[in-house]
PDB file of N, CA and C in Angstrom:
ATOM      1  N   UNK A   1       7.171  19.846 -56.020  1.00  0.00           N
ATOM      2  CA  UNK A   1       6.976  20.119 -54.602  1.00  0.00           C
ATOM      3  C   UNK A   1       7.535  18.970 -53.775  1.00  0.00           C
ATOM      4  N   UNK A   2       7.776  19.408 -52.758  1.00  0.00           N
ATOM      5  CA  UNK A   2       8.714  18.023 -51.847  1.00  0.00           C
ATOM      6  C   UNK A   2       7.201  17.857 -50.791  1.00  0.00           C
ATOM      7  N   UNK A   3       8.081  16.676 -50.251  1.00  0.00           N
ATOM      8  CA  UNK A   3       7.186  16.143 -49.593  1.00  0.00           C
ATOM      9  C   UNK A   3       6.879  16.844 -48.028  1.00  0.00           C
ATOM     10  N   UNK A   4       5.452  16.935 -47.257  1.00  0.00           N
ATOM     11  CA  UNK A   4       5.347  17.901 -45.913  1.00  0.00           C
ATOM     12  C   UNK A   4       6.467  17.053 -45.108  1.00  0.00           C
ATOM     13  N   UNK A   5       6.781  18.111 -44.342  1.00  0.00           N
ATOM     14  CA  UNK A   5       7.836  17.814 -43.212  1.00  0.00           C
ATOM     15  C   UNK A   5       6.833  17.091 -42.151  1.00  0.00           C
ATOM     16  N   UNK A   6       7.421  15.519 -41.711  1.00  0.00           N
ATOM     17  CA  UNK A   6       6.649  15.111 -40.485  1.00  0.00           C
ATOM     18  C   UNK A   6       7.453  15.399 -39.094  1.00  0.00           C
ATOM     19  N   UNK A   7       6.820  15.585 -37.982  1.00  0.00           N
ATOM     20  CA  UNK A   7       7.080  15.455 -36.970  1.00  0.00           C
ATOM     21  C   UNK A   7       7.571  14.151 -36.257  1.00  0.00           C
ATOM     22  N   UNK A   8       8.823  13.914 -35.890  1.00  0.00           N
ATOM     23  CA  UNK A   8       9.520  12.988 -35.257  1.00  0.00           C
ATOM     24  C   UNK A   8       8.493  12.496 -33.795  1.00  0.00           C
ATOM     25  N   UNK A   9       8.189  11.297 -34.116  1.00  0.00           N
ATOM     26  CA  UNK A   9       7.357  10.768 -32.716  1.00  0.00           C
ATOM     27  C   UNK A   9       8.163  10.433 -31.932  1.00  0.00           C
ATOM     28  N   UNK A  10       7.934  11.145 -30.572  1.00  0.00           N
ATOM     29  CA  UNK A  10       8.532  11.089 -29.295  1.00  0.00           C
ATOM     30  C   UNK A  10       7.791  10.296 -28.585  1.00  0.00           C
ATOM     31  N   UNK A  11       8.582   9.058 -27.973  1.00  0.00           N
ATOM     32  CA  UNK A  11       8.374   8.096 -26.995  1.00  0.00           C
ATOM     33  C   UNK A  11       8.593   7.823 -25.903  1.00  0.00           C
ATOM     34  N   UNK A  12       7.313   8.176 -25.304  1.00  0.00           N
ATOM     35  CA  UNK A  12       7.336   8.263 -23.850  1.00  0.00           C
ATOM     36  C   UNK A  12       8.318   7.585 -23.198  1.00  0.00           C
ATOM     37  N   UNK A  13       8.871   7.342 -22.004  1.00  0.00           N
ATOM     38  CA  UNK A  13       9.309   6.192 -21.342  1.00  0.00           C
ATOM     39  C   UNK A  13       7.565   5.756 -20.543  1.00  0.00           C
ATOM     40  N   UNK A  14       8.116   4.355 -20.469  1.00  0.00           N
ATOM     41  CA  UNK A  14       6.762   3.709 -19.807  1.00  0.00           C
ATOM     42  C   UNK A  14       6.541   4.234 -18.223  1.00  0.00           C
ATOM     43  N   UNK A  15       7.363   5.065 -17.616  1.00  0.00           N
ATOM     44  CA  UNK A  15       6.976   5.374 -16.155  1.00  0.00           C
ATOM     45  C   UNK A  15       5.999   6.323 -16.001  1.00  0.00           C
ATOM     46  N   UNK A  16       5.891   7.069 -17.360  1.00  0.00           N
ATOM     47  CA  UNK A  16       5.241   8.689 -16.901  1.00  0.00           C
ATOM     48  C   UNK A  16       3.934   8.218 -17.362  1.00  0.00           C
ATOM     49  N   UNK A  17       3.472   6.894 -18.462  1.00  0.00           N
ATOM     50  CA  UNK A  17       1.979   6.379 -18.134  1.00  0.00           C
ATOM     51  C   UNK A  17       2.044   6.071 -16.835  1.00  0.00           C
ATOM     52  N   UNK A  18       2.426   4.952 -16.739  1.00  0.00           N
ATOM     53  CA  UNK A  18       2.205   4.372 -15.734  1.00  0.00           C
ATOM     54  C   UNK A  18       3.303   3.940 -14.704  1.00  0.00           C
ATOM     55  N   UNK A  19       3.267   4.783 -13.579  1.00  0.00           N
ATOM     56  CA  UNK A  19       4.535   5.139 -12.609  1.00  0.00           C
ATOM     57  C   UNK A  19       4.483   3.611 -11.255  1.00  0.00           C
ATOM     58  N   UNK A  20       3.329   2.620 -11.560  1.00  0.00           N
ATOM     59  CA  UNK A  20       3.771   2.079 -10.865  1.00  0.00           C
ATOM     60  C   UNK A  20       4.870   1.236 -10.220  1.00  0.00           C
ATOM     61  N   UNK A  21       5.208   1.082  -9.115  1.00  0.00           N
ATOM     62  CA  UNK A  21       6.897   0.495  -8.918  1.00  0.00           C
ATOM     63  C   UNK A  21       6.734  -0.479  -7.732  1.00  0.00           C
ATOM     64  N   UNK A  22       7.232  -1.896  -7.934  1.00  0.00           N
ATOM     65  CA  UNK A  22       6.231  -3.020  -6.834  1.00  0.00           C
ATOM     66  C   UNK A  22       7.758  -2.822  -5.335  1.00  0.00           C
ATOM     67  N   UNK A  23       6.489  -2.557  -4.504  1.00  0.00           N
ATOM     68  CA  UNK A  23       6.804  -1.798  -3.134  1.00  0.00           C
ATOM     69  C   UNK A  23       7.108  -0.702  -2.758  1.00  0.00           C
ATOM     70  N   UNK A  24       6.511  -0.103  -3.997  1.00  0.00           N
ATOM     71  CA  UNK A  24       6.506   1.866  -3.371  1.00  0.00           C
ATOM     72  C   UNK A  24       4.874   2.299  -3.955  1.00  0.00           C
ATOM     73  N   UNK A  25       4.890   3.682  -3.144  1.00  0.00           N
ATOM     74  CA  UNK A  25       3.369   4.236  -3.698  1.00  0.00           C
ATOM     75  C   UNK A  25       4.268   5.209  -4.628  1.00  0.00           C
ATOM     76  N   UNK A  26       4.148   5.288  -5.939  1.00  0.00           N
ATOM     77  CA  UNK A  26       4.606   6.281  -6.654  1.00  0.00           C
ATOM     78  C   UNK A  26       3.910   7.076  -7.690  1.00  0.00           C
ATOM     79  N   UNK A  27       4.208   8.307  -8.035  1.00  0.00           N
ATOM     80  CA  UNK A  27       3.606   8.962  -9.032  1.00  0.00           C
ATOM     81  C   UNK A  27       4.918   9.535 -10.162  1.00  0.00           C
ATOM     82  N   UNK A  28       4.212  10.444 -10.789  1.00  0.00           N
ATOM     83  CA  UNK A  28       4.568  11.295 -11.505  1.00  0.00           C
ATOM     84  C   UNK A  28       4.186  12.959 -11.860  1.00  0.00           C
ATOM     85  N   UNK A  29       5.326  13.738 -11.779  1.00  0.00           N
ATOM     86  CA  UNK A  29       4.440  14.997 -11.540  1.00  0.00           C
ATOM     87  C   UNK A  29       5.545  15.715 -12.405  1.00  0.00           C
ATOM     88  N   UNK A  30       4.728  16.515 -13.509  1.00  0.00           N
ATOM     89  CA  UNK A  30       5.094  16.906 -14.841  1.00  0.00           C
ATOM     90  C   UNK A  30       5.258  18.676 -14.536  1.00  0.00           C
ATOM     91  N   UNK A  31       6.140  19.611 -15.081  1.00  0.00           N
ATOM     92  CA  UNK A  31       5.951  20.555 -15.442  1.00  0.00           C
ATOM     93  C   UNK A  31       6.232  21.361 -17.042  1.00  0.00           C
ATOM     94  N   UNK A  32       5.548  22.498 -17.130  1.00  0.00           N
ATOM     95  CA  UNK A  32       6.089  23.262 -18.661  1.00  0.00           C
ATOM     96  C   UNK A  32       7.373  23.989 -18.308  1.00  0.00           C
ATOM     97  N   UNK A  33       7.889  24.426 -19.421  1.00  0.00           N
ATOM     98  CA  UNK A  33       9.175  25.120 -19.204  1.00  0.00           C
ATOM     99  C   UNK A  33       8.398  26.182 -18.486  1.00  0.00           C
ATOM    100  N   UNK A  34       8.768  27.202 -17.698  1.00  0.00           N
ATOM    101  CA  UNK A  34       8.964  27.918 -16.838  1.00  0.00           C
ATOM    102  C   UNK A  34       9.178  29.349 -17.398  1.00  0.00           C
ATOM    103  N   UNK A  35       9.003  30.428 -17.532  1.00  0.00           N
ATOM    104  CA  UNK A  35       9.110  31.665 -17.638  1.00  0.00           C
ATOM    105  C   UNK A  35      10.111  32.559 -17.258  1.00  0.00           C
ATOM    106  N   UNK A  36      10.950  32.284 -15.612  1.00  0.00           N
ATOM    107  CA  UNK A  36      11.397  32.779 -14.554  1.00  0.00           C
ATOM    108  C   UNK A  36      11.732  31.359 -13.919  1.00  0.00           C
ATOM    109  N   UNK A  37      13.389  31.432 -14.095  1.00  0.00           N
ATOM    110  CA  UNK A  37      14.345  30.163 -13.280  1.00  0.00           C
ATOM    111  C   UNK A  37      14.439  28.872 -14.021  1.00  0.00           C
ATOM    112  N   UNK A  38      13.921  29.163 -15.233  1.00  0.00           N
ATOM    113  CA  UNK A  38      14.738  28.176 -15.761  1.00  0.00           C
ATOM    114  C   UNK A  38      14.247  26.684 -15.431  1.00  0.00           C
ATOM    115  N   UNK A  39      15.334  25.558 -15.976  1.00  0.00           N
ATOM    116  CA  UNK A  39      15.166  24.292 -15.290  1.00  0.00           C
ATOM    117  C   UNK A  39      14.836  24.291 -14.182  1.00  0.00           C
ATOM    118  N   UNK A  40      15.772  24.435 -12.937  1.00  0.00           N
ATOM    119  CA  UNK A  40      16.139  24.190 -11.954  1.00  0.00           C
ATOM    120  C   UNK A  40      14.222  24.859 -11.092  1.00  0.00           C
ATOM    121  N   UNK A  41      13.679  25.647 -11.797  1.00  0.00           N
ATOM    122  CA  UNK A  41      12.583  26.086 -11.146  1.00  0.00           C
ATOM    123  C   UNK A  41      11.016  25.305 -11.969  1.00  0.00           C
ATOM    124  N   UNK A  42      11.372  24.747 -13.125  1.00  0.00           N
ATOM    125  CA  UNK A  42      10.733  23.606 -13.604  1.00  0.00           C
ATOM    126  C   UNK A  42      10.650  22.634 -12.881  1.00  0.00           C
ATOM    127  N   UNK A  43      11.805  21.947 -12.332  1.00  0.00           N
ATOM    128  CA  UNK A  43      12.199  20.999 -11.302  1.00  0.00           C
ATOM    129  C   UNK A  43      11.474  21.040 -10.108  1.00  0.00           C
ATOM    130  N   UNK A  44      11.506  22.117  -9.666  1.00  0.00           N
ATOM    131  CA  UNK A  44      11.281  22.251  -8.164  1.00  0.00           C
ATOM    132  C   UNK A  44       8.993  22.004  -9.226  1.00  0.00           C
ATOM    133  N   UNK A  45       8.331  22.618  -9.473  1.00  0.00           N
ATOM    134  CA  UNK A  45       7.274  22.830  -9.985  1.00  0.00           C
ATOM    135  C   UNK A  45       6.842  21.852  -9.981  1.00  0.00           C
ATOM    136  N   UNK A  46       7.432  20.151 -10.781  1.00  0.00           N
ATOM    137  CA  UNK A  46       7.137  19.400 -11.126  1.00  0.00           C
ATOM    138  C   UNK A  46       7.266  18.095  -9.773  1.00  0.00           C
ATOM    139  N   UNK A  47       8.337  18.966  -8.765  1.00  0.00           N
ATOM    140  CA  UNK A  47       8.748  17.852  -7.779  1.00  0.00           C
ATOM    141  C   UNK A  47       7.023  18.082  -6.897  1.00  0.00           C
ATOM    142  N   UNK A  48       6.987  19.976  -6.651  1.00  0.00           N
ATOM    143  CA  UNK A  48       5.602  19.944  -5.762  1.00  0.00           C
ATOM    144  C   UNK A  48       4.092  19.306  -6.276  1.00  0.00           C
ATOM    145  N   UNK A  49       4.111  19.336  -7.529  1.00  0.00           N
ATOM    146  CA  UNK A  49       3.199  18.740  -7.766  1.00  0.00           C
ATOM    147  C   UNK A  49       3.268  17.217  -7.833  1.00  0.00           C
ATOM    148  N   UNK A  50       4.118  16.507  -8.155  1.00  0.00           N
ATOM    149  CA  UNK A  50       4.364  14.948  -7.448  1.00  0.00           C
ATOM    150  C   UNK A  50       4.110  14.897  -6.103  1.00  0.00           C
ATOM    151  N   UNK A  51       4.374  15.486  -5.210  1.00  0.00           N
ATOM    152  CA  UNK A  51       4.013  15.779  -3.383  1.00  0.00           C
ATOM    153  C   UNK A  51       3.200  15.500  -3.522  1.00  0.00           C
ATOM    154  N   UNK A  52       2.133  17.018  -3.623  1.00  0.00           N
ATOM    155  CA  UNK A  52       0.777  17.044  -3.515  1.00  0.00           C
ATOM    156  C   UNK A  52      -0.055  15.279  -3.769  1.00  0.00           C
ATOM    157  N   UNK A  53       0.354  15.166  -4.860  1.00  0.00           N
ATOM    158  CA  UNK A  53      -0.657  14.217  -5.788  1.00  0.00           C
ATOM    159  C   UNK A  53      -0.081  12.435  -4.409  1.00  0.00           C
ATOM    160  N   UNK A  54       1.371  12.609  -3.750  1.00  0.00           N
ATOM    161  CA  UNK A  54       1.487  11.293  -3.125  1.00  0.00           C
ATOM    162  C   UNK A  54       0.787  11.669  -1.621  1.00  0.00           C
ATOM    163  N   UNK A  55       0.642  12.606  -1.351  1.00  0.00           N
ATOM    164  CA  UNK A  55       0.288  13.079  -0.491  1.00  0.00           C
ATOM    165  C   UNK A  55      -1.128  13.169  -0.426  1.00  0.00           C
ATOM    166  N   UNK A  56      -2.047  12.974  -1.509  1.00  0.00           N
ATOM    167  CA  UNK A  56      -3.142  12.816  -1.273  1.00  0.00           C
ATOM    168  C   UNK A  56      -3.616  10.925  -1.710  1.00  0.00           C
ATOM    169  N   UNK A  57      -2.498  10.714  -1.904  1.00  0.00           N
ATOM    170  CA  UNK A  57      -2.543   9.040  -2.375  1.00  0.00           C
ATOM    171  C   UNK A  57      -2.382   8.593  -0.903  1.00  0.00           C
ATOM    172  N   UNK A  58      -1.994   8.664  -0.110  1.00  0.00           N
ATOM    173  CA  UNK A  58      -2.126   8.445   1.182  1.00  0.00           C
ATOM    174  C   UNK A  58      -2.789   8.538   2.660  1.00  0.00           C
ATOM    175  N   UNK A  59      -3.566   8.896   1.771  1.00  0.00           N
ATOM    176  CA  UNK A  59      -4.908   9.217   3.001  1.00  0.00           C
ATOM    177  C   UNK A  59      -6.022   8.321   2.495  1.00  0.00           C
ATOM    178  N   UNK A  60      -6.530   7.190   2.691  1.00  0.00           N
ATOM    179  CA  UNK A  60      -7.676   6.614   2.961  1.00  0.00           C
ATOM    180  C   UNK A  60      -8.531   6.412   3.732  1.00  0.00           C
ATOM    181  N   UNK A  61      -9.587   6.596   3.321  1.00  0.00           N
ATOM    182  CA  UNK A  61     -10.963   6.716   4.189  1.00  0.00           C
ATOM    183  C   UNK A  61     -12.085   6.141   3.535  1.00  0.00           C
ATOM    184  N   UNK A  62     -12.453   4.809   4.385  1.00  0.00           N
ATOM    185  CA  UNK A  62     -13.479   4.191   3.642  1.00  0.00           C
ATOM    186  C   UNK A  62     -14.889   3.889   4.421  1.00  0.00           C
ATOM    187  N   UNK A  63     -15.859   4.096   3.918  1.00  0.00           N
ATOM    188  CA  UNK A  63     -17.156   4.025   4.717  1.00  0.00           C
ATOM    189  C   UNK A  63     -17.963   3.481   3.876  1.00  0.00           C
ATOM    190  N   UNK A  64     -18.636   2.355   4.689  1.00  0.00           N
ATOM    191  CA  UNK A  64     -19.735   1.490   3.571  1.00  0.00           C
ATOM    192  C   UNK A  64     -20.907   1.621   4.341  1.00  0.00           C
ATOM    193  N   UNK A  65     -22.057   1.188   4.162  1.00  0.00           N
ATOM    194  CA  UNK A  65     -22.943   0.882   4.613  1.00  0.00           C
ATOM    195  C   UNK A  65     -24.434  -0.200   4.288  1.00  0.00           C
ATOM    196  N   UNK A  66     -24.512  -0.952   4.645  1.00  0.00           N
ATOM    197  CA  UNK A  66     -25.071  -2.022   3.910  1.00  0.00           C
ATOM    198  C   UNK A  66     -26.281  -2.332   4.551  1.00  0.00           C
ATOM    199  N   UNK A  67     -27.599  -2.149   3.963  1.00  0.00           N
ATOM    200  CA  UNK A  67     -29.004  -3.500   4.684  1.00  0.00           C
ATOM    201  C   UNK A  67     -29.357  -4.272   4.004  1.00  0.00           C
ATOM    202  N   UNK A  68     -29.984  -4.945   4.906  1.00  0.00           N
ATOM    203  CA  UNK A  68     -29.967  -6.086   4.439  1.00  0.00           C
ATOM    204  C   UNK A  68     -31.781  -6.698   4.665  1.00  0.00           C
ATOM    205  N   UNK A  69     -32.688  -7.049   4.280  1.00  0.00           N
ATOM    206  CA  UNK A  69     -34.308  -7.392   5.108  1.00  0.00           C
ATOM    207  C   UNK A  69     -34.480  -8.557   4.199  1.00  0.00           C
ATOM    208  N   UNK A  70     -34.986  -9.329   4.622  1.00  0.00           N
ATOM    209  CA  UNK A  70     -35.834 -10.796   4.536  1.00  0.00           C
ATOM    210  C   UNK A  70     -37.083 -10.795   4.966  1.00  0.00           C
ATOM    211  N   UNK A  71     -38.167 -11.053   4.108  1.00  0.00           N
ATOM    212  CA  UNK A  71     -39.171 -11.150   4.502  1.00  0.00           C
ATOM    213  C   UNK A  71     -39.974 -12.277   3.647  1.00  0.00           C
ATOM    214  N   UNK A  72     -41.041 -13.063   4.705  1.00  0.00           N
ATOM    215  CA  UNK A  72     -41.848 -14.151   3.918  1.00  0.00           C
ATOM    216  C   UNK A  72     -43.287 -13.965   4.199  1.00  0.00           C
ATOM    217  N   UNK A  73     -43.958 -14.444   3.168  1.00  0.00           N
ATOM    218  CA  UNK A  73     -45.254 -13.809   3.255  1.00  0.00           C
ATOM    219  C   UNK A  73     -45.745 -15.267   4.327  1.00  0.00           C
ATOM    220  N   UNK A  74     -47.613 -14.567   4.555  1.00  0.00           N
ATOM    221  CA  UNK A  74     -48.249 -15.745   5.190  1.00  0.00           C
ATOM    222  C   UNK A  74     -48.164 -16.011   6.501  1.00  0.00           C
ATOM    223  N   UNK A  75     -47.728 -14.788   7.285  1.00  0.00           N
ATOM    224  CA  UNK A  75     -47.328 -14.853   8.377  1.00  0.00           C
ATOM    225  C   UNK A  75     -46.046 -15.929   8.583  1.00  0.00           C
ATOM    226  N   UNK A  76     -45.117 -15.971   8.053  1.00  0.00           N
ATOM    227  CA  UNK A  76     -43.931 -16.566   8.683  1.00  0.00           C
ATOM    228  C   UNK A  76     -43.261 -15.900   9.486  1.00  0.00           C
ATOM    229  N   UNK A  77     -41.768 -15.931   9.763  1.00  0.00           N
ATOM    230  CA  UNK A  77     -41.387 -14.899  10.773  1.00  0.00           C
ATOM    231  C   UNK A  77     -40.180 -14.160   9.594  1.00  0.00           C
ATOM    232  N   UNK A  78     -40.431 -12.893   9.827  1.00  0.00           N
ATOM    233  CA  UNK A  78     -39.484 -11.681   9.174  1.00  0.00           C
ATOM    234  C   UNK A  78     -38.571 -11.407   9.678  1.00  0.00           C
ATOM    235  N   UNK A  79     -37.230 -11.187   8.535  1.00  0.00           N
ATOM    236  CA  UNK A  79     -36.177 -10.379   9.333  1.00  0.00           C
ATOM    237  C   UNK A  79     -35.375  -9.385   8.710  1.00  0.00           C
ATOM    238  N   UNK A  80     -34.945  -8.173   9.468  1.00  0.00           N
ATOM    239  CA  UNK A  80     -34.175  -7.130   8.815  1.00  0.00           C
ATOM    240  C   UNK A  80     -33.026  -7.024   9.303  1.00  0.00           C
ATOM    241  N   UNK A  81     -32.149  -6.774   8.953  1.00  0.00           N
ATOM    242  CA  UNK A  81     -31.228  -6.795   9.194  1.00  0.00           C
ATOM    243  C   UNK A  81     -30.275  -5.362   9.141  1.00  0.00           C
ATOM    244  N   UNK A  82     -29.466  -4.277   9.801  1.00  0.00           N
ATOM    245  CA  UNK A  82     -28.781  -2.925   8.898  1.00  0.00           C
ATOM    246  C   UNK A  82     -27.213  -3.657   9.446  1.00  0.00           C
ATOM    247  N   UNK A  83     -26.429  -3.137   8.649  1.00  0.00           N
ATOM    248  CA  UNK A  83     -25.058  -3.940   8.670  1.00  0.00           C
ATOM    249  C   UNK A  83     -24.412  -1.936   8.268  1.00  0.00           C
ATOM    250  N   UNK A  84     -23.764  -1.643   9.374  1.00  0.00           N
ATOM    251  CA  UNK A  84     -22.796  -0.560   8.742  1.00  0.00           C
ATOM    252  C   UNK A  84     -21.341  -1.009   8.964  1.00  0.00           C
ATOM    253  N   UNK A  85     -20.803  -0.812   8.429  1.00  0.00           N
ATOM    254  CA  UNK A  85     -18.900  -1.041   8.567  1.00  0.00           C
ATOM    255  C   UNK A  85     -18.242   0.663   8.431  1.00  0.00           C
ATOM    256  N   UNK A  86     -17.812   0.749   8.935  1.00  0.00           N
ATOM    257  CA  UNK A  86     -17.472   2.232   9.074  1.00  0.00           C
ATOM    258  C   UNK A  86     -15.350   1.683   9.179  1.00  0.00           C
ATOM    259  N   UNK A  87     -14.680   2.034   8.321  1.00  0.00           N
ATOM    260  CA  UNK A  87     -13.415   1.923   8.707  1.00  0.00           C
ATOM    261  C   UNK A  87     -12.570   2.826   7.728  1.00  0.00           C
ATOM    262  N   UNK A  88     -11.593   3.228   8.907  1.00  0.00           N
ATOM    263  CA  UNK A  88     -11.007   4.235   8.378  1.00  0.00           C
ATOM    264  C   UNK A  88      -9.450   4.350   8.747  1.00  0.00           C
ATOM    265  N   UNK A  89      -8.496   4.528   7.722  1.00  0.00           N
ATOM    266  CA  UNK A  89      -7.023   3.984   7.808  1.00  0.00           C
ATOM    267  C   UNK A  89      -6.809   4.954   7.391  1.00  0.00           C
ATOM    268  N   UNK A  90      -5.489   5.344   7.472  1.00  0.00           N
ATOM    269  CA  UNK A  90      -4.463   6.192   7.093  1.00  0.00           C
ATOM    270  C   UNK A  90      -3.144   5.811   6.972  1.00  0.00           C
ATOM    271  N   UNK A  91      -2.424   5.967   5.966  1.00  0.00           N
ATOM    272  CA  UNK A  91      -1.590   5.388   5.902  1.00  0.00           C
ATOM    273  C   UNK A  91      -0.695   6.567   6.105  1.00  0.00           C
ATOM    274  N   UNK A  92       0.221   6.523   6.694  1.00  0.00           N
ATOM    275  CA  UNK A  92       0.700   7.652   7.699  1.00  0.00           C
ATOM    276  C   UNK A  92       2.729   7.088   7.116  1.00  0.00           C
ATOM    277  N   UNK A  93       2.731   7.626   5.426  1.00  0.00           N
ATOM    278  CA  UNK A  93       3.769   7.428   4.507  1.00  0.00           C
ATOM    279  C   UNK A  93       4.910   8.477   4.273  1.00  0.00           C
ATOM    280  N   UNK A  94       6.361   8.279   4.780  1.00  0.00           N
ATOM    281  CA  UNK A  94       6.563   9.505   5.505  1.00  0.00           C
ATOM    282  C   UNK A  94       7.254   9.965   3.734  1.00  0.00           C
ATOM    283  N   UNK A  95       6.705  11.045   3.534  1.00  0.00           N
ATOM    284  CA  UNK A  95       7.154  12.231   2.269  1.00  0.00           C
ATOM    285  C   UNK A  95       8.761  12.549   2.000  1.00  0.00           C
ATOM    286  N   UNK A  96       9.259  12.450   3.757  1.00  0.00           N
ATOM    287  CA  UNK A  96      10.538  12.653   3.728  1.00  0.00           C
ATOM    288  C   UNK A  96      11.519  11.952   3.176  1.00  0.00           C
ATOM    289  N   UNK A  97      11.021  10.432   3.035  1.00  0.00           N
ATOM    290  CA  UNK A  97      11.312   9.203   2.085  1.00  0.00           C
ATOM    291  C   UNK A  97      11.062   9.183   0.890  1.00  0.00           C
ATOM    292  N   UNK A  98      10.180  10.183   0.112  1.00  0.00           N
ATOM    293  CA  UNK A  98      10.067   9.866  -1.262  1.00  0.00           C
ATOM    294  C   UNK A  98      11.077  10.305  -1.598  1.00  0.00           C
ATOM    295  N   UNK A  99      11.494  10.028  -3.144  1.00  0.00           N
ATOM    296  CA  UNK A  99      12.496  10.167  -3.904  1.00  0.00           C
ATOM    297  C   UNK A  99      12.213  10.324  -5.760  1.00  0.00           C
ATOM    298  N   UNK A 100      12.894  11.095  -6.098  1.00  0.00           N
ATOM    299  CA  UNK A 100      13.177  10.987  -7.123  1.00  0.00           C
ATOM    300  C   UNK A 100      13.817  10.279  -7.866  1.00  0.00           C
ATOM    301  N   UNK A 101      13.300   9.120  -8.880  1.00  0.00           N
ATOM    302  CA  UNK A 101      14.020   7.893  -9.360  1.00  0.00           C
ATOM    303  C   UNK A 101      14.303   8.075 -10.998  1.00  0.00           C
ATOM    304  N   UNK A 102      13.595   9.160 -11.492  1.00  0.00           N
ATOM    305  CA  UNK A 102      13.732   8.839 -12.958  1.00  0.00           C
ATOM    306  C   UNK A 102      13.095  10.734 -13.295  1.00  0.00           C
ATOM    307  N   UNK A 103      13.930  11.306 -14.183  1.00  0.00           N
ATOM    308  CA  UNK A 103      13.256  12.222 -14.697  1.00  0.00           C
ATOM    309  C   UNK A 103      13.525  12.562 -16.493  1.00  0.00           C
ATOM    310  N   UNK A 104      12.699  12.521 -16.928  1.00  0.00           N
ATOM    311  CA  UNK A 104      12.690  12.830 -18.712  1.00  0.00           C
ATOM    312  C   UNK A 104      11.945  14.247 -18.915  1.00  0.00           C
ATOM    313  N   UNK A 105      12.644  14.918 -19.948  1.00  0.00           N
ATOM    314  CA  UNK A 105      12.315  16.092 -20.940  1.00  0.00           C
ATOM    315  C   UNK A 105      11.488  15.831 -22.112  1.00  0.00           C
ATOM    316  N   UNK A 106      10.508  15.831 -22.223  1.00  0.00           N
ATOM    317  CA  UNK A 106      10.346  16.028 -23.603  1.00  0.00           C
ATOM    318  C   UNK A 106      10.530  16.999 -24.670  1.00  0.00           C
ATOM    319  N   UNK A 107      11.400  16.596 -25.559  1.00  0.00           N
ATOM    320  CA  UNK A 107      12.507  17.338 -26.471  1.00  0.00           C
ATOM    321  C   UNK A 107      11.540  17.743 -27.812  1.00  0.00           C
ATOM    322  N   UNK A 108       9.950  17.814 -27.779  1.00  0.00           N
ATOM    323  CA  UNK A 108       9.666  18.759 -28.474  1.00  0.00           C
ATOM    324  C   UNK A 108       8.963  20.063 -28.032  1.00  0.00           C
ATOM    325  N   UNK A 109       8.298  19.550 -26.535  1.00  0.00           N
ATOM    326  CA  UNK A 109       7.801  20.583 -25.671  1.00  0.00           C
ATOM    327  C   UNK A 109       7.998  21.190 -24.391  1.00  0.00           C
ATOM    328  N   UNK A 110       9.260  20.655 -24.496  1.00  0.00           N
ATOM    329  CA  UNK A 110      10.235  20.882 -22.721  1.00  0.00           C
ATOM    330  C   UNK A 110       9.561  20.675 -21.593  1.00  0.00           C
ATOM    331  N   UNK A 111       8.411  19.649 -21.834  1.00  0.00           N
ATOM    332  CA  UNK A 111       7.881  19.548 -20.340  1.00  0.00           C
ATOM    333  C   UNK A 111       8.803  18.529 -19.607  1.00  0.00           C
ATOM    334  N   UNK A 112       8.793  19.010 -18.341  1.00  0.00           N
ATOM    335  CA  UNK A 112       9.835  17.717 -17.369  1.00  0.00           C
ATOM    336  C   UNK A 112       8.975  17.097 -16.550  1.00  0.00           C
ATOM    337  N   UNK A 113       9.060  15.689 -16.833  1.00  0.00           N
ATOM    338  CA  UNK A 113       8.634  14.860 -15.932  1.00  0.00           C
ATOM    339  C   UNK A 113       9.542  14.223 -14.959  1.00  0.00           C
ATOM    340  N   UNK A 114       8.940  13.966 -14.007  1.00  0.00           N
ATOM    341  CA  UNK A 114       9.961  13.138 -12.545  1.00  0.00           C
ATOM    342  C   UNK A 114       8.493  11.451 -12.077  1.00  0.00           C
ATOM    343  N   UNK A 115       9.890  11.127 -12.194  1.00  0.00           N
ATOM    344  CA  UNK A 115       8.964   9.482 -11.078  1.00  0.00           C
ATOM    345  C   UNK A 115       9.396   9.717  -9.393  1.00  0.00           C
ATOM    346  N   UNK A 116       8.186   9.959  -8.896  1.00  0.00           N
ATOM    347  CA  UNK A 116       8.455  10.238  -7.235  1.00  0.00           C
ATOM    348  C   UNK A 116       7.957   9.000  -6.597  1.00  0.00           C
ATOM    349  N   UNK A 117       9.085   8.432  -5.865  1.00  0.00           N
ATOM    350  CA  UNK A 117       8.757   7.260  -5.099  1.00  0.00           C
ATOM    351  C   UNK A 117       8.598   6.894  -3.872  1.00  0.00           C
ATOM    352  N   UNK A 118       8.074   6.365  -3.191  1.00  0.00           N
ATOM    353  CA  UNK A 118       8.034   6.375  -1.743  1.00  0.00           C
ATOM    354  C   UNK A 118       7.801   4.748  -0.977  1.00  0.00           C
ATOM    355  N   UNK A 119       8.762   4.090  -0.430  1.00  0.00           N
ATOM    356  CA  UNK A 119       8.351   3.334   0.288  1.00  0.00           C
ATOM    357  C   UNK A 119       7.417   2.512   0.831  1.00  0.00           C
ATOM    358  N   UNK A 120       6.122   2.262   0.485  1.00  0.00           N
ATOM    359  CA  UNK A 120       5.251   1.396   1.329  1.00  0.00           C
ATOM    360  C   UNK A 120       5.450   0.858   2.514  1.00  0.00           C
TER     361      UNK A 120
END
């Protein structure tokens, strides 16, 4: 008997872990081969879902709220304190600037990945 057939390990490129790129907000947005259109409609699949995902990377909204009380026994004098910080940014990152910088196939399951980049 011969020996089982192994499967050839396919190696990622390092962007589609981790798409970060120093001075852009970037992602990665993957699709399966497609049913109807082929690549070219894989492409488009994988570009909207990179959108979506920078497009929600760009909206921040942060709200804290903090108290704070001191108190000493024995009749000393007490104090409370409420501390809210309420702040809220948006980073207002125009989409029309992202770009496509890098896209790979994987050649055992035809999914296409894209690195979508955008400016900071």
């Amino acid at each position: 008997m011969g020996a089982p057939a192994v499967a050839a390990k396919v190696s990622l490129p390092a962007w589609v872990l981790n798409p970060e790129k120093a001075g852009y907000v970037s992602v990665v947005g993957a699709a399966p081969k497609q049913d109807w259109g082929g690549r070219d409609a894989q492409y488009r699949v994988a570009q909207m879902k990179a959108r979506q995902e920078l497009a929600q990377m760009v909206r921040v909204q942060v709200k804290s709220t903090s108290q704070s009380s001191m108190e000493q026994r024995e009749g000393k004098v007490a104090s409370e304190a409420d501390i809210e910080i309420s702040m809220q940014s948006r980073v207002d990152l125009s989409l029309d600037a992202a770009r496509v910088i890098e896209e790979w196939a994987d050649p055992q399951t035809g999914e296409l990945y894209i690195w979508l980049v955008t400016p900071k």
